[in-house]
C-alpha atoms as a PDB file:
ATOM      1  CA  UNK A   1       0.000   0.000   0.000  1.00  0.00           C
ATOM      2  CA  UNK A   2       2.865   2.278   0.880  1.00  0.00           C
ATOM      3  CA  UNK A   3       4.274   1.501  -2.808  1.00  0.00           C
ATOM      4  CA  UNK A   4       1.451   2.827  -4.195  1.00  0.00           C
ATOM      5  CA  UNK A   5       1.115   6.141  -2.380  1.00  0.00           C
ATOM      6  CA  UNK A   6       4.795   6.718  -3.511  1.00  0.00           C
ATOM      7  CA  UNK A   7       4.298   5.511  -7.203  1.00  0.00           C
ATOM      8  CA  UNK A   8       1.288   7.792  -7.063  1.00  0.00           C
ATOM      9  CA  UNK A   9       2.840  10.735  -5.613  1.00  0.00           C
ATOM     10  CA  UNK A  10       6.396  10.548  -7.688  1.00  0.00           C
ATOM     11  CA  UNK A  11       3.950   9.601 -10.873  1.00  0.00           C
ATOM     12  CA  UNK A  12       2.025  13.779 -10.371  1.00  0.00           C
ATOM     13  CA  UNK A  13       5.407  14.959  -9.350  1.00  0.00           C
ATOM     14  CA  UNK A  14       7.979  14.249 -12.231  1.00  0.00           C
ATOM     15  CA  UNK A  15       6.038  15.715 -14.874  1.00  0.00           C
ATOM     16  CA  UNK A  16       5.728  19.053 -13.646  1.00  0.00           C
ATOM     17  CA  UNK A  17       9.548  18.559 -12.889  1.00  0.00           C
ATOM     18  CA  UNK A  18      10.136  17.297 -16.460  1.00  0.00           C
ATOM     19  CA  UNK A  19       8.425  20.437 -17.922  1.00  0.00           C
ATOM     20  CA  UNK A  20      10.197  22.572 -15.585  1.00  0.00           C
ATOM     21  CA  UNK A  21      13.363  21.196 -17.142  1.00  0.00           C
ATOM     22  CA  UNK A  22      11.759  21.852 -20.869  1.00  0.00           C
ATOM     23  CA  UNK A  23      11.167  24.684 -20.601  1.00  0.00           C
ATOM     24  CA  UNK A  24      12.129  27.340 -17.822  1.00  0.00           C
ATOM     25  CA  UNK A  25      10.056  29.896 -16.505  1.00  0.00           C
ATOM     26  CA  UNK A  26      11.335  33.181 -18.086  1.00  0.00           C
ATOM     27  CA  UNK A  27       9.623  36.243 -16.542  1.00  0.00           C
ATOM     28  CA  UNK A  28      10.562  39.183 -17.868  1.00  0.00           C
ATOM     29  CA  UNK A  29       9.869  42.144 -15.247  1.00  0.00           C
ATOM     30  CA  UNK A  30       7.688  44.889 -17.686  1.00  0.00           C
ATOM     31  CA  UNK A  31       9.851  47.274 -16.864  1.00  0.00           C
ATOM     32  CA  UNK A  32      12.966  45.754 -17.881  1.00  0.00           C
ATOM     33  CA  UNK A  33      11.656  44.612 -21.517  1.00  0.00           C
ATOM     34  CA  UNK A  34      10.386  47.929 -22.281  1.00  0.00           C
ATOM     35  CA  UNK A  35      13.845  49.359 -21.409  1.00  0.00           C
ATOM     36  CA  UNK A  36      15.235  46.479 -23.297  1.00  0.00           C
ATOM     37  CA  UNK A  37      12.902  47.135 -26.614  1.00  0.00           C
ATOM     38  CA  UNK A  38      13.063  51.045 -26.304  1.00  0.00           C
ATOM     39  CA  UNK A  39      17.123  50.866 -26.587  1.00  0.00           C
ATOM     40  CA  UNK A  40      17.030  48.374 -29.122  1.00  0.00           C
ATOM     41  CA  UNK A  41      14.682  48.272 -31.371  1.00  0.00           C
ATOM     42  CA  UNK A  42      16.156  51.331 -33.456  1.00  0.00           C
ATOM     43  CA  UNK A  43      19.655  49.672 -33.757  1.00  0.00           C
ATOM     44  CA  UNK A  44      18.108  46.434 -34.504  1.00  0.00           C
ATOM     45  CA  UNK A  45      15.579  47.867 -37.181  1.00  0.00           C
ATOM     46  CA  UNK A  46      18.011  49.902 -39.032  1.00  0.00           C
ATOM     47  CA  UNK A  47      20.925  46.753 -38.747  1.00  0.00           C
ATOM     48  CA  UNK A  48      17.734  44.812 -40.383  1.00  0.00           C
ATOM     49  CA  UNK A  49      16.862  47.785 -42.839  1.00  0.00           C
ATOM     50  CA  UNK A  50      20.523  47.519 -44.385  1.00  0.00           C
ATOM     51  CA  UNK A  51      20.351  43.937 -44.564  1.00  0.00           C
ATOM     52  CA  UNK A  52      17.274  42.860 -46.273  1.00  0.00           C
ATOM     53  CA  UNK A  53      16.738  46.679 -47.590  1.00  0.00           C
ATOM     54  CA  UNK A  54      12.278  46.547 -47.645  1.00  0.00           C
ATOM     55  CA  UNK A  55      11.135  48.485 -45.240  1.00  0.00           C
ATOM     56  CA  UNK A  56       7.989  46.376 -44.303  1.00  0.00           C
ATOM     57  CA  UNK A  57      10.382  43.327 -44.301  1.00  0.00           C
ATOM     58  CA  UNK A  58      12.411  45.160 -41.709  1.00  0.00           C
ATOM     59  CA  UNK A  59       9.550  45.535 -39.729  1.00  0.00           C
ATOM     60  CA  UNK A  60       8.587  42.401 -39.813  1.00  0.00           C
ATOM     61  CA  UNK A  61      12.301  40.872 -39.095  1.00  0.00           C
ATOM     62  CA  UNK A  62      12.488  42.943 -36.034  1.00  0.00           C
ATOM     63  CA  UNK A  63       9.441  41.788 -34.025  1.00  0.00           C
ATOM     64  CA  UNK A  64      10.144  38.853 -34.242  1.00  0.00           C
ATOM     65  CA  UNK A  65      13.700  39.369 -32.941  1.00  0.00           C
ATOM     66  CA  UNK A  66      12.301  40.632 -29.985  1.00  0.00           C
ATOM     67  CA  UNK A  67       9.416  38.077 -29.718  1.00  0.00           C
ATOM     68  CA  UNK A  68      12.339  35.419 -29.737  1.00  0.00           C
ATOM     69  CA  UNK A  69      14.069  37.323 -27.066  1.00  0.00           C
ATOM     70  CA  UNK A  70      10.844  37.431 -25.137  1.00  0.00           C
ATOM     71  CA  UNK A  71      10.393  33.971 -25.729  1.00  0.00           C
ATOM     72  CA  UNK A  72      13.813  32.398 -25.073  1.00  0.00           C
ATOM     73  CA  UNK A  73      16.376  34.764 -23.678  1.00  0.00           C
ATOM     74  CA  UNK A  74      16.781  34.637 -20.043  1.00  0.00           C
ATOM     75  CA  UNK A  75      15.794  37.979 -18.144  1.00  0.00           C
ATOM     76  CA  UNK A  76      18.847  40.325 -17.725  1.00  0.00           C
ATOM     77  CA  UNK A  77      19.708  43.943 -16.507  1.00  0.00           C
ATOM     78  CA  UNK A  78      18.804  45.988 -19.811  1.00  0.00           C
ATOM     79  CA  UNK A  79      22.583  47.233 -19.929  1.00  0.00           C
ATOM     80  CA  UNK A  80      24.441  44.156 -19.971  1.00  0.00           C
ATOM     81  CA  UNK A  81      26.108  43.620 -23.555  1.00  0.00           C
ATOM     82  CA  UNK A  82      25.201  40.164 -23.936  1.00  0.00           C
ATOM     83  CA  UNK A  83      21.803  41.594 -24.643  1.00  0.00           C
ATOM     84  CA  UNK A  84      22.958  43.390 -27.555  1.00  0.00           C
ATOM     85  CA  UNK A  85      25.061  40.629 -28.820  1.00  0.00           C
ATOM     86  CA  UNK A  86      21.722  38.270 -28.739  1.00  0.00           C
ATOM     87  CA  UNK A  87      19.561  40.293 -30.493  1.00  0.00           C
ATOM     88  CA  UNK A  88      21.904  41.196 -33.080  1.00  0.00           C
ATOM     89  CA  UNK A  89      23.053  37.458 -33.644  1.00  0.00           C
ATOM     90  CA  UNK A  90      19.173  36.937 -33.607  1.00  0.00           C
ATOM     91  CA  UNK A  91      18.589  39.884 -36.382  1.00  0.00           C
ATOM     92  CA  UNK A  92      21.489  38.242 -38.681  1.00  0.00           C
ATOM     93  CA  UNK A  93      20.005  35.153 -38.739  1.00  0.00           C
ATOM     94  CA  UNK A  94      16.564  36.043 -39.739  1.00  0.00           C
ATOM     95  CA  UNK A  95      17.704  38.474 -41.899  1.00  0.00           C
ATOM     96  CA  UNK A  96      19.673  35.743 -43.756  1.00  0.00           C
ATOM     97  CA  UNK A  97      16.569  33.520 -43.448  1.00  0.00           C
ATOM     98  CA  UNK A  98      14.459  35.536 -44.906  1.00  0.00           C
ATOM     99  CA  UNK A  99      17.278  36.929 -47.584  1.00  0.00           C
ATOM    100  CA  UNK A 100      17.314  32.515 -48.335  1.00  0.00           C
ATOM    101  CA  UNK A 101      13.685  32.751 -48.835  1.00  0.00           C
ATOM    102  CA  UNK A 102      12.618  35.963 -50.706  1.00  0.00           C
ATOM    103  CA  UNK A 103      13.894  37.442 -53.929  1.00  0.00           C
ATOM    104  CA  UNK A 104      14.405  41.285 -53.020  1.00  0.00           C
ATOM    105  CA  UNK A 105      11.873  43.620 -54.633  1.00  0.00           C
ATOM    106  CA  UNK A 106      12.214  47.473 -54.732  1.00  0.00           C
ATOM    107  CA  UNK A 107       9.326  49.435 -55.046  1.00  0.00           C
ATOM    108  CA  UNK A 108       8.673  52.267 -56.771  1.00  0.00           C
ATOM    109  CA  UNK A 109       8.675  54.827 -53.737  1.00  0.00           C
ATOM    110  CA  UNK A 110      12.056  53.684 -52.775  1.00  0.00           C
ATOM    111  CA  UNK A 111      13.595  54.459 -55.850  1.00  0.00           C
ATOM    112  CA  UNK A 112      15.208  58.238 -55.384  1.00  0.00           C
ATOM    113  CA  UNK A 113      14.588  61.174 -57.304  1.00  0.00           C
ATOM    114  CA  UNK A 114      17.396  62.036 -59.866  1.00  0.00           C
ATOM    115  CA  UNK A 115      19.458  65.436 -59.023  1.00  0.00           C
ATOM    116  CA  UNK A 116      17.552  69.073 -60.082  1.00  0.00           C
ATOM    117  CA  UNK A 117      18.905  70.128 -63.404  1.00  0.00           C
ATOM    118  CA  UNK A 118      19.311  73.646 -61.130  1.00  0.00           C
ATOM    119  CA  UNK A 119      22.642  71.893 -59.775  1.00  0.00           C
ATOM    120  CA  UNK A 120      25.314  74.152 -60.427  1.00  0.00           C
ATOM    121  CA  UNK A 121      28.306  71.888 -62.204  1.00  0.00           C
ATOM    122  CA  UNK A 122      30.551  71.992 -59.471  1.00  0.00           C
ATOM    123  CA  UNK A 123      27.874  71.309 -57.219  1.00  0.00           C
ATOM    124  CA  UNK A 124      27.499  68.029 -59.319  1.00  0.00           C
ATOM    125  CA  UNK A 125      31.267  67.136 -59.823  1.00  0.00           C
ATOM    126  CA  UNK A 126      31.478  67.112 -56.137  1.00  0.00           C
ATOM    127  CA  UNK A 127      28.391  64.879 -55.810  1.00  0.00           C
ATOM    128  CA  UNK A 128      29.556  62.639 -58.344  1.00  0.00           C
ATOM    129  CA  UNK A 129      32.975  62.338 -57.043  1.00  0.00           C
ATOM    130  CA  UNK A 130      31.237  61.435 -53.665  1.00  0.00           C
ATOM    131  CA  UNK A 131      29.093  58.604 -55.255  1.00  0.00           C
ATOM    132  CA  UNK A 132      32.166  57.121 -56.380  1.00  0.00           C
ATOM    133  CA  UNK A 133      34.166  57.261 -53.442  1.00  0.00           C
ATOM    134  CA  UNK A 134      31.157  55.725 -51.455  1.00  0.00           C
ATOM    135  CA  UNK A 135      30.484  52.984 -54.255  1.00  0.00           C
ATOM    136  CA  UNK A 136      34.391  52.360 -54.257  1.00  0.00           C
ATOM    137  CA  UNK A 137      33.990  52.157 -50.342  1.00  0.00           C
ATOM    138  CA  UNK A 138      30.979  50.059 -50.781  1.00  0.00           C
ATOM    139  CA  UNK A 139      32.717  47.307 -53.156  1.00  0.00           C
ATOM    140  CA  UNK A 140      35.904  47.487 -50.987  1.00  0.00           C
ATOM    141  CA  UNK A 141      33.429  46.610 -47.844  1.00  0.00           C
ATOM    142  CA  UNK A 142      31.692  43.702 -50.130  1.00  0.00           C
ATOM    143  CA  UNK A 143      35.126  41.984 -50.708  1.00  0.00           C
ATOM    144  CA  UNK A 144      35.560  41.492 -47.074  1.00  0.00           C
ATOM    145  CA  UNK A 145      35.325  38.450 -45.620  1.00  0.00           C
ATOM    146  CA  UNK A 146      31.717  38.162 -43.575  1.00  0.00           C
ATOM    147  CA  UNK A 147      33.458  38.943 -40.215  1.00  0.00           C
ATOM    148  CA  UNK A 148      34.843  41.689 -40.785  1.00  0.00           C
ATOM    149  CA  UNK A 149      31.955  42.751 -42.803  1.00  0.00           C
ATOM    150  CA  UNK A 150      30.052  42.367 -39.962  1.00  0.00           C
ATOM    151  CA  UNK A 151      32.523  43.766 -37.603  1.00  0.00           C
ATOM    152  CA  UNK A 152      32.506  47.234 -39.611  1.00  0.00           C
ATOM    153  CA  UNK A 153      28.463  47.005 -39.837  1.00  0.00           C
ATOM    154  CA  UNK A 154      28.034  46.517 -36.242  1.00  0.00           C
ATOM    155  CA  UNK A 155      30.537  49.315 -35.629  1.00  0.00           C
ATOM    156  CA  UNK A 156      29.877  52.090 -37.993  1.00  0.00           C
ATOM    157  CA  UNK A 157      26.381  51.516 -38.861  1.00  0.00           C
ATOM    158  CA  UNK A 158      24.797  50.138 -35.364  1.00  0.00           C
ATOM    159  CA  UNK A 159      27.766  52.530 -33.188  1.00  0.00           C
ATOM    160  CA  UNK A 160      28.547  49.458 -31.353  1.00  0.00           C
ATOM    161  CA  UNK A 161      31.282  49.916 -28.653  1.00  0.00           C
ATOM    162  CA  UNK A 162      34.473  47.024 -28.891  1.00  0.00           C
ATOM    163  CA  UNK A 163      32.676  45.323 -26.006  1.00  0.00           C
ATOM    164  CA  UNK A 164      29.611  44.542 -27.519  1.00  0.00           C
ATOM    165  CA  UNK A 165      30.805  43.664 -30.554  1.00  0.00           C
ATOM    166  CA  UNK A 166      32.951  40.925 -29.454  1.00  0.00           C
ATOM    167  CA  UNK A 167      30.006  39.787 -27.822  1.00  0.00           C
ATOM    168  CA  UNK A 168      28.184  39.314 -31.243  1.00  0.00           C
ATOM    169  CA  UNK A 169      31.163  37.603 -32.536  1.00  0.00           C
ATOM    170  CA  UNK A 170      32.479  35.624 -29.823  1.00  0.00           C
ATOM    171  CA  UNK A 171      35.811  36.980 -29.346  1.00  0.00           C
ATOM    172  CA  UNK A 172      37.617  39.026 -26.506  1.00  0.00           C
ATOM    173  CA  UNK A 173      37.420  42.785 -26.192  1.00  0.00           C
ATOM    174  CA  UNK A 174      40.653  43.015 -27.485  1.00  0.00           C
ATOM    175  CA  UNK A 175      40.594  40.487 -30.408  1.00  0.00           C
ATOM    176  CA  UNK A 176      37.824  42.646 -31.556  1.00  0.00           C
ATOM    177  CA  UNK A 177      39.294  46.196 -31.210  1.00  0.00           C
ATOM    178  CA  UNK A 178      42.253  44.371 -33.304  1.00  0.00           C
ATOM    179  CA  UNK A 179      39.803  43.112 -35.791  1.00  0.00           C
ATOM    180  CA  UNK A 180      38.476  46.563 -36.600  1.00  0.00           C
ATOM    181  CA  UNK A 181      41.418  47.957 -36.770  1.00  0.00           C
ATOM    182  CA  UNK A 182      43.314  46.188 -39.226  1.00  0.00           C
ATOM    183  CA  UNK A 183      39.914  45.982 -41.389  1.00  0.00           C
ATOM    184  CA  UNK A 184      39.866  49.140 -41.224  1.00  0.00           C
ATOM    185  CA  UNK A 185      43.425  49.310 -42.631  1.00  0.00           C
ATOM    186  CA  UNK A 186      42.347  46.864 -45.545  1.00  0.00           C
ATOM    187  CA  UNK A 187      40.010  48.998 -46.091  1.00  0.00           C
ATOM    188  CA  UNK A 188      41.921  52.186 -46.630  1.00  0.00           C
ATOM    189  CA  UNK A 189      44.549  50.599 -48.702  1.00  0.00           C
ATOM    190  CA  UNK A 190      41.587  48.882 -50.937  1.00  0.00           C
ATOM    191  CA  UNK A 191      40.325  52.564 -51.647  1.00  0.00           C
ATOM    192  CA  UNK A 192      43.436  54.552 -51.960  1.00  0.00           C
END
């Protein structure tokens, strides 16, 4: 009889613990995902923006970024850089999800507006000579392999400090700092 209490009781007591185990309780306080999502989600979005360049896309990518972090990242402090190095890990990898799935389309209010014909001609040497440099910049950054690609888009574009970008990557303060560096040296002997 005292078997059977103790199958009974063990037999309502491990599944809760096996669920438990599944799937931990993650309880976000309010506060601290609002914080979270208010100095986020503009980095995240425009990181997103560059990558899969459609606006609603973006959009799109970047809820569900933070629905996965919601979802599955443990609760944190809102400053701590592993934060940032989540959700931007999480952003590449939709981004290259959905850049796997969908042929990109440009519509016809993204297309710009050419230049006034009121341009004065030095006024449109200079631009042109910009729109070279930047397109010369551009295929210089293209060549790169993908970390340092990323390394110079999480620092430039998303103003990411050394720390947090060697959180996105995986590598030491340092080996990061070093990593933009000498890019950035490829990079200025690639345009020059």
């Amino acid at each position: 009889m005292a078997l059977s209490r103790v199958f009974l009781y063990v037999s309502e007591k491990i599944p809760k613990a096996v669920s438990r185990l599944r799937r931990p309780q993650l309880a976000w306080k309010d506060a601290a995902f609002k914080e979270v999502y208010s100095r986020y989600v503009k980095p995240v979005h425009a990181y997103v923006l560059k990558r899969v360049r459609n606006h609603h896309d973006a959009e799109d990518l970047t809820a569900q970024v933070f629905s996965q972090a919601l979802k599955h990242m443990a609760p944190r402090e809102p400053g701590e850089p592993e934060i940032a190095a989540w959700l931007f890990t999480s952003a590449r990898n939709a981004s290259a999800n959905h850049s796997r799935k969908f042929v990109a389309t440009v519509s016809i209010e993204e297309i710009e507006e050419p230049a006034s014909d009121s341009a004065n001609d030095s006024d449109l040497s200079q631009a042109l000579v910009d729109e070279e440099q930047i397109a010369e910049l551009l295929s210089a950054v293209r060549k790169l392999p993908a970390e340092q690609r990323h390394a110079m888009i999480l620092r430039f574009v998303e103003e990411l400090t050394h720390a947090e970008i060697a959180q996105a990557l995986g590598r030491t303060e340092g080996s990061a700092r070093v990593l933009v560096h000498r890019t950035l040296a490829t990079l200025k002997k690639e345009v020059s």
